[in-house]
N, C-alpha and C. Protein backbone atom coordinates (compact mmCIF):
# COMPACT_ATOMS: atom_id res chain seq x y z
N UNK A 1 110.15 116.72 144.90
CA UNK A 1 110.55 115.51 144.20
C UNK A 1 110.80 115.83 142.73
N UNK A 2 111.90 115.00 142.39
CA UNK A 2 112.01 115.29 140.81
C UNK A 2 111.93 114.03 140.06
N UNK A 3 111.59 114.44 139.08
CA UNK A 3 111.73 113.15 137.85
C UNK A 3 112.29 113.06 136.78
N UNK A 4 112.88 112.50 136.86
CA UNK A 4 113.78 111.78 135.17
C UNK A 4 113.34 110.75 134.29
N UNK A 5 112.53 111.31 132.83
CA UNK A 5 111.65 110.65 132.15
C UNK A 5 113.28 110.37 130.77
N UNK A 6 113.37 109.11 130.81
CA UNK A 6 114.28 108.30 130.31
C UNK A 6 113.48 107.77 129.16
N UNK A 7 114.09 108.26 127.86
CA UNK A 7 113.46 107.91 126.28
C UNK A 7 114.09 107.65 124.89
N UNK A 8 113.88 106.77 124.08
CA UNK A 8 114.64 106.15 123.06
C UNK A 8 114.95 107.48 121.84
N UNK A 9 115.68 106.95 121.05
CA UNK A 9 115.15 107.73 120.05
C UNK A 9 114.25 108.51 119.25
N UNK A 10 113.40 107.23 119.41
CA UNK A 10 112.15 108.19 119.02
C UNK A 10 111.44 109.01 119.99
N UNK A 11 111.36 108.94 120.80
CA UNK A 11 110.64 109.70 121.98
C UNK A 11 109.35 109.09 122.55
N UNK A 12 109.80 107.20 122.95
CA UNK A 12 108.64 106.51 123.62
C UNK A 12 110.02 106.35 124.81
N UNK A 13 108.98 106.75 125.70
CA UNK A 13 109.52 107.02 127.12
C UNK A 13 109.96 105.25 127.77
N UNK A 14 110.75 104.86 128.26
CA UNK A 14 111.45 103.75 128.82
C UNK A 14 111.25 103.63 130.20
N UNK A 15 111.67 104.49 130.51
CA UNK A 15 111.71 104.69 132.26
C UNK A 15 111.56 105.81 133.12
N UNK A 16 111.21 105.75 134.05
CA UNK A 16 110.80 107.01 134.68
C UNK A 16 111.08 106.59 136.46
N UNK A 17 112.00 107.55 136.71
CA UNK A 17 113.11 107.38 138.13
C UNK A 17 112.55 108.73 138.94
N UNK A 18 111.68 108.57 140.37
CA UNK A 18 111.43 109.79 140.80
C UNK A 18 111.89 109.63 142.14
N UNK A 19 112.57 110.77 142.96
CA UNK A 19 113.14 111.11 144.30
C UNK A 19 114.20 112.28 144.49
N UNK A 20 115.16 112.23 144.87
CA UNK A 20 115.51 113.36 145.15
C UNK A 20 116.20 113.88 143.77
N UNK A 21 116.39 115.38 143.55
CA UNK A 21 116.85 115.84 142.54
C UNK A 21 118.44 115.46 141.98
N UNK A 22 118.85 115.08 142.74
CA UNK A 22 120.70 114.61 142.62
C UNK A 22 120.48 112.81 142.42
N UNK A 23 120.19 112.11 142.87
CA UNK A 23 119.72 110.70 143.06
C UNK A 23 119.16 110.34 141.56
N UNK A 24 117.97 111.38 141.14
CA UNK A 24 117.49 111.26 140.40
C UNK A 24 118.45 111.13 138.95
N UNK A 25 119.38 112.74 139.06
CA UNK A 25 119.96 112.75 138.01
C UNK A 25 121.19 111.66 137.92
N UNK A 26 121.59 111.42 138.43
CA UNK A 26 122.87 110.43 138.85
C UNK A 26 122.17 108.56 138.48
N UNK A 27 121.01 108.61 138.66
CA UNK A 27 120.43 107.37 137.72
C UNK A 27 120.28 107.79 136.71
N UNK A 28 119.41 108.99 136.09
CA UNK A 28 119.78 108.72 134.66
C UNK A 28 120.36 109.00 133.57
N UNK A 29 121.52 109.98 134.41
CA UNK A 29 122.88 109.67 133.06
C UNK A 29 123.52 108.02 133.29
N UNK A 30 123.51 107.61 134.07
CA UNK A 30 123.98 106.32 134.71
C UNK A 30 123.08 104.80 133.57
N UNK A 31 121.85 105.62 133.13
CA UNK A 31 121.11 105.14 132.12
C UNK A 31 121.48 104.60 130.48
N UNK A 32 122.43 105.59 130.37
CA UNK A 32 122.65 105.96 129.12
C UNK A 32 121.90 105.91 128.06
N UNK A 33 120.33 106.61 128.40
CA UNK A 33 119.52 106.79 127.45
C UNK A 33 119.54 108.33 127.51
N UNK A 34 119.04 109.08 126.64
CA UNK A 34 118.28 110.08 126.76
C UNK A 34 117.44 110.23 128.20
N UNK A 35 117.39 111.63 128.37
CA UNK A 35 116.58 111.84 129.47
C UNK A 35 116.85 113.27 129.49
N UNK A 36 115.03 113.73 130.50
CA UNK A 36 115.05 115.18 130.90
C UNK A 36 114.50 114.90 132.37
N UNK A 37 114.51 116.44 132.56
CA UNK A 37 113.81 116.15 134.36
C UNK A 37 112.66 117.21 134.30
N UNK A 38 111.89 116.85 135.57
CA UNK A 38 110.34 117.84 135.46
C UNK A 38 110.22 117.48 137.23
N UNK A 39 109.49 117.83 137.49
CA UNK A 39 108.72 118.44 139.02
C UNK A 39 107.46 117.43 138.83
N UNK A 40 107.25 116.71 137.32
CA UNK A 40 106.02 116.49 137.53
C UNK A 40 105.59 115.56 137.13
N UNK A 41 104.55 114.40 138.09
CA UNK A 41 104.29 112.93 137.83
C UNK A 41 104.30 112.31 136.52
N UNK A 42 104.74 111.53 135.81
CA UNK A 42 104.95 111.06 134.51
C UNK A 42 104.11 110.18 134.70
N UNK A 43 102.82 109.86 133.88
CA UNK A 43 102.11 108.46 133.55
C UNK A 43 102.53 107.98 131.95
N UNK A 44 103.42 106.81 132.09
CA UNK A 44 104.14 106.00 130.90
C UNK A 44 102.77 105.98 129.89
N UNK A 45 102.07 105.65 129.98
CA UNK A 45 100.60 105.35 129.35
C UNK A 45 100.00 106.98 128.46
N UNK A 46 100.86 108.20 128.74
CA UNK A 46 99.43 109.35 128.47
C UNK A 46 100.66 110.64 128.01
N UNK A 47 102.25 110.05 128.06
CA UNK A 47 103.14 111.06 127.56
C UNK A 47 104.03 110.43 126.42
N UNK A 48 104.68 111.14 125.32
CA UNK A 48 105.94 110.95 124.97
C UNK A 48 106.87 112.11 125.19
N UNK A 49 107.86 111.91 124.29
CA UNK A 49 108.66 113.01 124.54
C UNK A 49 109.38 113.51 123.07
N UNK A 50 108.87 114.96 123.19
CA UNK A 50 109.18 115.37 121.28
C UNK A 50 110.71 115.53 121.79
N UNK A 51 111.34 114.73 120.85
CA UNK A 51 112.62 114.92 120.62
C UNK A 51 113.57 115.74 120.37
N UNK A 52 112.59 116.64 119.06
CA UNK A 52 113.87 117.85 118.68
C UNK A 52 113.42 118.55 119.68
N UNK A 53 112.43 118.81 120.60
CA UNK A 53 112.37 120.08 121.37
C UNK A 53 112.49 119.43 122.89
N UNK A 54 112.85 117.85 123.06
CA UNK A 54 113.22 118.04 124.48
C UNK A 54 112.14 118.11 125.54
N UNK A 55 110.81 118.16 124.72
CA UNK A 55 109.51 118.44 126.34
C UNK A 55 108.89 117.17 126.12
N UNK A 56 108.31 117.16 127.26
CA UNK A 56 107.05 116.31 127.05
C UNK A 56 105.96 116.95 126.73
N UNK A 57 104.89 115.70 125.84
CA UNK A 57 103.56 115.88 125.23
C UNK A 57 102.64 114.78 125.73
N UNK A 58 101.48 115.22 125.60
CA UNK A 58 100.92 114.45 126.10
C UNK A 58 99.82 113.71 124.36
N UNK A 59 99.82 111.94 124.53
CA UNK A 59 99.15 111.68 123.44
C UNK A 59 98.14 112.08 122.80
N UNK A 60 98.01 112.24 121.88
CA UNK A 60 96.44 112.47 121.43
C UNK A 60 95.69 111.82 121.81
N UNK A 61 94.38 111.62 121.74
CA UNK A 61 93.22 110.43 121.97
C UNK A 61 93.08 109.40 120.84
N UNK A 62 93.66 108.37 120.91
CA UNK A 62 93.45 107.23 120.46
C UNK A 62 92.57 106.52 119.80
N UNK A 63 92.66 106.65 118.58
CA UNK A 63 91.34 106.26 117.86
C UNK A 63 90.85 104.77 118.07
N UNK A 64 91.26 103.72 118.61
CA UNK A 64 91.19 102.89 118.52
C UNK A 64 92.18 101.40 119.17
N UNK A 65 92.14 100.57 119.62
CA UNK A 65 93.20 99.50 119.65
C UNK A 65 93.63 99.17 118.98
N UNK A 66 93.72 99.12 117.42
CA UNK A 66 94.40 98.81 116.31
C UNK A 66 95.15 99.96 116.20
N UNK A 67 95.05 101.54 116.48
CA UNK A 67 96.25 102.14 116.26
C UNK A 67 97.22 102.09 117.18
N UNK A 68 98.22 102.49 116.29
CA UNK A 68 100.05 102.68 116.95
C UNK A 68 100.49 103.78 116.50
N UNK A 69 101.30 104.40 117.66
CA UNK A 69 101.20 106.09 117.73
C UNK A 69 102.95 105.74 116.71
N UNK A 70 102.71 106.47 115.97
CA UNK A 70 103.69 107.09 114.84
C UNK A 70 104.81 108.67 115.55
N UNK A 71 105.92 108.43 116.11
CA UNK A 71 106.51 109.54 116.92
C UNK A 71 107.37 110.19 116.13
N UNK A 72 107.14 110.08 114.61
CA UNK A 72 107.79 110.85 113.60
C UNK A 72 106.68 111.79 113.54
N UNK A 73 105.83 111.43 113.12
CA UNK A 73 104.47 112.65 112.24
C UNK A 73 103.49 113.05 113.64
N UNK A 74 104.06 112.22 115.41
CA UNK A 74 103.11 112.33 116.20
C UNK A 74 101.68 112.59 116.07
N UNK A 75 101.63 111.31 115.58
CA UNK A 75 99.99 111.01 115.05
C UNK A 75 99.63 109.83 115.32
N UNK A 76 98.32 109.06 115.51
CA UNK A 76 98.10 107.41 115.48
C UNK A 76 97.85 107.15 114.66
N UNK A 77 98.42 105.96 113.71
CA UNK A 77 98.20 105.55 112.54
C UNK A 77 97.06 104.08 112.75
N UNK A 78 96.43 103.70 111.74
CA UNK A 78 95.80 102.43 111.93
C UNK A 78 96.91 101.00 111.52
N UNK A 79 97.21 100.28 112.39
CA UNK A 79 97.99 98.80 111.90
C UNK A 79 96.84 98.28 111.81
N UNK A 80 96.93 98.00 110.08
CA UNK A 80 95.73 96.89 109.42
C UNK A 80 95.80 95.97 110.37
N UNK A 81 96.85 95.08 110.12
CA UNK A 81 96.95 93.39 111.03
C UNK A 81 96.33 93.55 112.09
N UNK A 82 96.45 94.58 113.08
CA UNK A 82 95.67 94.45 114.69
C UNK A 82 94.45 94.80 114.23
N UNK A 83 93.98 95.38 113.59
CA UNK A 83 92.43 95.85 112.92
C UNK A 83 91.72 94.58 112.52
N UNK A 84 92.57 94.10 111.79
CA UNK A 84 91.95 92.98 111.01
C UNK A 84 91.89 91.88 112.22
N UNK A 85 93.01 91.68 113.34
CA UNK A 85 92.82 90.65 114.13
C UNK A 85 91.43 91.04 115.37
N UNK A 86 91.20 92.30 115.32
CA UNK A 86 89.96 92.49 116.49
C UNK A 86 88.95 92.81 115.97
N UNK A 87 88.62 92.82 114.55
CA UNK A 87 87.54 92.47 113.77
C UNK A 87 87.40 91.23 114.09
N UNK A 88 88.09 90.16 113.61
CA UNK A 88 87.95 88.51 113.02
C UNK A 88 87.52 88.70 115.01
N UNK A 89 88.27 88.59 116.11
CA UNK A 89 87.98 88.32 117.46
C UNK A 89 86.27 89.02 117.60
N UNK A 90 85.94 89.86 116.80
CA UNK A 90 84.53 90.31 117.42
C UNK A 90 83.92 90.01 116.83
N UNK A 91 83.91 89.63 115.66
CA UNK A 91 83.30 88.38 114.45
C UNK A 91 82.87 86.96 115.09
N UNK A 92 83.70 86.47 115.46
CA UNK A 92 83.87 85.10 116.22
C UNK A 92 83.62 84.88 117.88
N UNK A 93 83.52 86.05 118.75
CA UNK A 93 82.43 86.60 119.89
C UNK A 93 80.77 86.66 119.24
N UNK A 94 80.48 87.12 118.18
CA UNK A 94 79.42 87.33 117.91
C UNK A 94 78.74 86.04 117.68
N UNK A 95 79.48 85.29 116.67
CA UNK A 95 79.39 84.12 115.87
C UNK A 95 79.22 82.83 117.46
N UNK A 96 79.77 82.93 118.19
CA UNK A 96 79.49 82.29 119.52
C UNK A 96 78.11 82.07 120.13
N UNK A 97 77.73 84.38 119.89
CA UNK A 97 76.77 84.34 120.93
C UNK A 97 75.53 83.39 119.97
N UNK A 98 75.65 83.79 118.53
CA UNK A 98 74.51 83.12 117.73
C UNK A 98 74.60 81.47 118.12
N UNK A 99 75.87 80.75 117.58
CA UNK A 99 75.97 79.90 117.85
C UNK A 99 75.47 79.11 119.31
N UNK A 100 75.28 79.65 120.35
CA UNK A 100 75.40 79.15 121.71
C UNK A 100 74.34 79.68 122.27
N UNK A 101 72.91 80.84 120.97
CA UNK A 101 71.89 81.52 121.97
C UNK A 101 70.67 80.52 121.95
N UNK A 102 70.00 80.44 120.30
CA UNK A 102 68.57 79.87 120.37
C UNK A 102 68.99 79.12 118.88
N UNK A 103 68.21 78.18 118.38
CA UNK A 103 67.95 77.76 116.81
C UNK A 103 66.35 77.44 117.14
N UNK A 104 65.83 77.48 115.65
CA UNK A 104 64.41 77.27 115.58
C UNK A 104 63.88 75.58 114.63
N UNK A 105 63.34 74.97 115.14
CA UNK A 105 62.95 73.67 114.35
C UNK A 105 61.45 73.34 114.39
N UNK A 106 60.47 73.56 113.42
CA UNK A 106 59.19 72.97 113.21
C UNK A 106 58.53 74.17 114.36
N UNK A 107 58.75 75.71 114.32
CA UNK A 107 58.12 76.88 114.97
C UNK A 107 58.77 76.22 116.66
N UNK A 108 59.04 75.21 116.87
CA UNK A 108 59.70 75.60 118.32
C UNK A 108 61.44 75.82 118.72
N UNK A 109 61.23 76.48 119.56
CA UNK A 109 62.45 77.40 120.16
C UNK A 109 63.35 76.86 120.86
N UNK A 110 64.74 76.73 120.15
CA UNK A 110 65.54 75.86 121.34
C UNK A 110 66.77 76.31 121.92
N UNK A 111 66.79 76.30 123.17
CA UNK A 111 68.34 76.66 123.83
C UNK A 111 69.52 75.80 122.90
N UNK A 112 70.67 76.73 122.93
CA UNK A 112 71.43 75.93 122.42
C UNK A 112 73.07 76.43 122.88
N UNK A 113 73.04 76.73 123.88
CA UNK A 113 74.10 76.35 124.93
C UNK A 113 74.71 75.35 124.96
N UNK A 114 75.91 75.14 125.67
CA UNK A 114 76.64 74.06 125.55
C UNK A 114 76.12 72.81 125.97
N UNK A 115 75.47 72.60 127.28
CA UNK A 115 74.76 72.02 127.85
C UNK A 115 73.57 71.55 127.33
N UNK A 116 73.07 72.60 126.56
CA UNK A 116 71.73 72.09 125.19
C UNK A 116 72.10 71.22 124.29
N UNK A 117 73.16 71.73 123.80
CA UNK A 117 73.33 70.79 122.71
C UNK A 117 73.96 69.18 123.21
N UNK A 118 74.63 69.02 124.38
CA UNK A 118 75.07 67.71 124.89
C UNK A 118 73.64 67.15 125.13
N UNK A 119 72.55 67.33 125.57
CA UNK A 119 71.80 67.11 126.00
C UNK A 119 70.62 66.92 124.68
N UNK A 120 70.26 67.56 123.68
CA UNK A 120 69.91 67.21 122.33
C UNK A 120 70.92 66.09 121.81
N UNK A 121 72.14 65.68 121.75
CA UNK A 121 72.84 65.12 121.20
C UNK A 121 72.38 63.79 121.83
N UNK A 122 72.59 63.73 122.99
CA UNK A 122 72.29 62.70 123.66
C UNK A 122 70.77 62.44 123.73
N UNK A 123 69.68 62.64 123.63
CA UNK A 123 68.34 62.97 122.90
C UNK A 123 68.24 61.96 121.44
N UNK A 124 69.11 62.18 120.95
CA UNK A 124 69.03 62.29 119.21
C UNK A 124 69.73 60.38 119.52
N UNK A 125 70.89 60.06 120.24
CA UNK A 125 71.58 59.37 120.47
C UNK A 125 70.57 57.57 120.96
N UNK A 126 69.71 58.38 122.03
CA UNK A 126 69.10 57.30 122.50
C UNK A 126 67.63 57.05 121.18
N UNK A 127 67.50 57.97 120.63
CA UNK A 127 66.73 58.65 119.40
C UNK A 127 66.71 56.74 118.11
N UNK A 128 68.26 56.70 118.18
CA UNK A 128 68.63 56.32 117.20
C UNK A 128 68.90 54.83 117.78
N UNK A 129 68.97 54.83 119.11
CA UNK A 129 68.91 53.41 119.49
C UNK A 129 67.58 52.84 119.76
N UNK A 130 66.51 53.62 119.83
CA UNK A 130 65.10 52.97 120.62
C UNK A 130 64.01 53.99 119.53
N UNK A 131 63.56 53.30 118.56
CA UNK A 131 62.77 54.15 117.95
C UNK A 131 61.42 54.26 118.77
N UNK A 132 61.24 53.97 119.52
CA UNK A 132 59.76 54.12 120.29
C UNK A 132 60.00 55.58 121.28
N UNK A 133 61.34 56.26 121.20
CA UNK A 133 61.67 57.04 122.61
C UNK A 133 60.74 58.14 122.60
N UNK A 134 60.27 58.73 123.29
CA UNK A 134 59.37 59.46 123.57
C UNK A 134 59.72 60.45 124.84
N UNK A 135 60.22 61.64 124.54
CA UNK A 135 61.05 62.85 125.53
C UNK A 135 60.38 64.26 126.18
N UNK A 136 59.91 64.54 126.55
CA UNK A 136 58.84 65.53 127.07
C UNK A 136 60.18 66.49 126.97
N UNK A 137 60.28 68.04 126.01
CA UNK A 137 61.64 68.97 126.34
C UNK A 137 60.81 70.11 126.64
N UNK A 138 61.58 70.77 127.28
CA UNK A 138 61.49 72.22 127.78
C UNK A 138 62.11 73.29 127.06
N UNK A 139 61.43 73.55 126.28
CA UNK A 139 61.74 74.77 125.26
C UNK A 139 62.19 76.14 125.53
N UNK A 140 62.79 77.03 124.62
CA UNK A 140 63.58 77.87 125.55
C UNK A 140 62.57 79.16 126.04
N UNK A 141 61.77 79.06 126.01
CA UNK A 141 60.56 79.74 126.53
C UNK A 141 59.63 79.51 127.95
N UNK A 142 60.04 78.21 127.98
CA UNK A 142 60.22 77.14 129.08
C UNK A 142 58.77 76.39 128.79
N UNK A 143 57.94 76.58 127.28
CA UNK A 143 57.02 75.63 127.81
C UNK A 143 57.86 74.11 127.51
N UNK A 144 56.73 73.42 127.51
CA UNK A 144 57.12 71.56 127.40
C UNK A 144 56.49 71.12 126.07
N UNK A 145 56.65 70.42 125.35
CA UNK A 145 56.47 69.88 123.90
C UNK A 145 57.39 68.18 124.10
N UNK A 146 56.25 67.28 123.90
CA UNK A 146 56.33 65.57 123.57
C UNK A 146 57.29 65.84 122.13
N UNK A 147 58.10 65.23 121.87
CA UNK A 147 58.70 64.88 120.62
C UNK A 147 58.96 63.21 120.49
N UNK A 148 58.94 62.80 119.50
CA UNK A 148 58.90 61.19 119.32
C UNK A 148 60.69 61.11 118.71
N UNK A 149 61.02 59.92 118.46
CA UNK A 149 62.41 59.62 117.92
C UNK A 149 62.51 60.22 116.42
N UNK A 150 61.61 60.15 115.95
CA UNK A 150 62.29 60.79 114.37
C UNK A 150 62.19 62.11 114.56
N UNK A 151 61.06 62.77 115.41
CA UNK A 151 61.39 64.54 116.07
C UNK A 151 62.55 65.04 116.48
N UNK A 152 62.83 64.15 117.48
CA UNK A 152 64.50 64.13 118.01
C UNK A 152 65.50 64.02 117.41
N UNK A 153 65.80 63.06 116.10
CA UNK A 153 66.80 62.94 115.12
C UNK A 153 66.76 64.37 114.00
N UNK A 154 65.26 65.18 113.63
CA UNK A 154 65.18 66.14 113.20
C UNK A 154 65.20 67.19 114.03
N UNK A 155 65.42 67.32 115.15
CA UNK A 155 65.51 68.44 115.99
C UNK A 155 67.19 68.50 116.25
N UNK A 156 68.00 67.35 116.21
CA UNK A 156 69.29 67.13 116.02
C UNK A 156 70.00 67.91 114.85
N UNK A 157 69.35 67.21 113.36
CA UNK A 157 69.61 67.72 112.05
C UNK A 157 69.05 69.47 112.00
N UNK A 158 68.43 69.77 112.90
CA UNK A 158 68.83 71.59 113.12
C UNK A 158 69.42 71.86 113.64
N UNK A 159 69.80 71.39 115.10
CA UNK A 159 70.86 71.65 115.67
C UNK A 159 72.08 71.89 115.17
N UNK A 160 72.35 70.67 114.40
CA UNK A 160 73.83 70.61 113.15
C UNK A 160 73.97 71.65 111.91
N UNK A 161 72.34 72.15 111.47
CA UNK A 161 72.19 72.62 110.81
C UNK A 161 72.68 74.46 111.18
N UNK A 162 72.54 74.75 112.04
CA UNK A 162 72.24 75.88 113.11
C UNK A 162 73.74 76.16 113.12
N UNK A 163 74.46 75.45 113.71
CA UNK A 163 76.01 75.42 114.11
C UNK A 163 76.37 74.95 112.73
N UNK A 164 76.21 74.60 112.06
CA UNK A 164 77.08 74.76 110.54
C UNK A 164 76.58 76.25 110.14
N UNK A 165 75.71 76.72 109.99
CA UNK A 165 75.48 77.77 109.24
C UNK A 165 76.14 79.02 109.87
N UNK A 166 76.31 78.99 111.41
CA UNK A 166 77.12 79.87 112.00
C UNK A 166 78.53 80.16 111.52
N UNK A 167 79.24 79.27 111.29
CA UNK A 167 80.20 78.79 110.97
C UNK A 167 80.69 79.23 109.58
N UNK A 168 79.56 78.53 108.83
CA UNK A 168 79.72 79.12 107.26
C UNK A 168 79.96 80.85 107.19
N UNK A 169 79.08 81.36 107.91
CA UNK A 169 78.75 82.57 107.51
C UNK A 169 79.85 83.04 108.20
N UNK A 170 80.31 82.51 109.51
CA UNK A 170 81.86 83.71 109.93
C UNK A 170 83.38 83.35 109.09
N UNK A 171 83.48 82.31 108.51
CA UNK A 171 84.22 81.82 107.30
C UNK A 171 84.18 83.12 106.11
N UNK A 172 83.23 83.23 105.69
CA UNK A 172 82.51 84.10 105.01
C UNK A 172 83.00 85.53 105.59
N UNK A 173 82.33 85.70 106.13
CA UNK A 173 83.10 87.40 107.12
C UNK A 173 84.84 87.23 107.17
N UNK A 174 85.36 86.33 107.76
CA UNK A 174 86.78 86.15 107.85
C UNK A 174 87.35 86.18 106.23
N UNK A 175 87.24 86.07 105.17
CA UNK A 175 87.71 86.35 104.14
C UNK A 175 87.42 88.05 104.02
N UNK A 176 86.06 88.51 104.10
CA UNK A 176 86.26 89.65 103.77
C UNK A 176 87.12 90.75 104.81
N UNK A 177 87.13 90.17 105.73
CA UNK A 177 87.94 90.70 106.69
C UNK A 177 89.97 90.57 106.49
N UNK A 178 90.23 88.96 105.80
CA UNK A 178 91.64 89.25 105.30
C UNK A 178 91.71 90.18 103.88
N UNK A 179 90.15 90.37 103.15
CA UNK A 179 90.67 91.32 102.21
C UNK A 179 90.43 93.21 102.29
N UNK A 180 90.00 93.32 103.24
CA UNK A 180 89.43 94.35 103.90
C UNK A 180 91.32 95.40 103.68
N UNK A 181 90.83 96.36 103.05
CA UNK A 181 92.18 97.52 102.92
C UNK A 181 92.31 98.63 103.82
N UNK A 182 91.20 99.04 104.74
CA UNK A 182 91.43 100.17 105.19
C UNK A 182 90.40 99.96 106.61
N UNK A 183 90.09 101.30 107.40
CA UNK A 183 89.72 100.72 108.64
C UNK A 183 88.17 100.77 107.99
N UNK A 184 87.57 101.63 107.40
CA UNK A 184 86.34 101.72 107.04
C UNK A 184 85.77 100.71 106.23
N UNK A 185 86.66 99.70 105.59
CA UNK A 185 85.64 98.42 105.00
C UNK A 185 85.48 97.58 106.18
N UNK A 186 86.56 97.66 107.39
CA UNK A 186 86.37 96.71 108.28
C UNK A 186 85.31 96.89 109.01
N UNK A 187 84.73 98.16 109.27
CA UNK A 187 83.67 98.30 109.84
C UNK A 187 82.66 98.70 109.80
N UNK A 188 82.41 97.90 108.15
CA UNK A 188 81.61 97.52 107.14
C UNK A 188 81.27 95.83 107.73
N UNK A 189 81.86 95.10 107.94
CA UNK A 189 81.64 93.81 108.26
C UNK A 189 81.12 93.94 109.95
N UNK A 190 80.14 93.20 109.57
CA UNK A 190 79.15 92.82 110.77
C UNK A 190 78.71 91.68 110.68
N UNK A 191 78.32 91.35 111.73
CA UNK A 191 77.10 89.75 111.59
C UNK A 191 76.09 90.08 111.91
């Protein structure tokens, strides 16, 4: 079997046509791209093709998802913008897990999942209609703790407190992250 690895100018490969040796070649002058032939399986993902010399190479190892392979200097360069966009995405994964793991109010421990917080909200809600309410919760440790209505309206005001401060602080990261110049301040920022 032969193959005809079909490639632009620069030498990022387009297409790749494999079967008989005549078939083969007859698609890709029929191409009118560039092209060579080889005996041997092409994976689009792990070759280019050096231009002035006509062969294939195989990529370097990839420093990263923010780089983009450069087929002048055949090197990977870092693109800030994708750097900076999968920083801010793992910033704001992180900022989730805080947001959505535990907050702490008066030494007890509280889930604060999505479902937690509808469920505190609604807590805080009947809180504010019936000052006598009186709620037995299950803490995220799983013991049980009585809280009265003004407990509940202050176990609320952490809740809010908890998820604002998450918030603040990845606000905070997201600036230093649009001013971030190179790959090494970016991964300088953590939460």
């Amino acid at each position: 079997m032969t193959t005809a690895v079909m490639y632009d100018s620069s030498g990022f490969i387009t297409a790749v046509r494999t079967g008989r040796a005549s078939a083969v070649e007859i698609d890709a002058q029929a191409s009118g791209q560039s092209y060579l032939l080889t005996e041997d399986d092409i994976d689009l993902d792990r070759f280019y093709v050096n231009v002035s010399e006509n062969e294939l190479v195989e990529y370097p190892s990839k420093p990263s998802e923010a780089h983009v392979f450069n087929f002048t200097s055949a090197s990977w360069e870092l693109d800030l913008t994708e750097a900076k966009s999968l920083a801010w995405n793992r910033i704001k994964r992180d900022r989730d897990q805080d947001e959505f793991g535990e907050f702490v109010w008066n030494t007890h421990t509280f889930q604060c999942d999505e479902a937690s917080q509808r469920r505190i909200q609604g807590a805080v809600q009947l809180a504010q209609l019936d000052s006598t309410t009186s709620i037995d919760w299950t803490l995220a440790d799983n013991s049980t703790e009585t809280f009265n209505s003004v407990e509940l309206k202050q176990i609320g005001q952490a809740l809010a407190a908890h998820v604002d401060s998450c918030h603040v602080k990845a606000r905070g990261l997201r600036n230093q992250i649009n001013a971030a110049q190179n790959e090494a301040e970016l991964e300088l920022i953590t939460w």
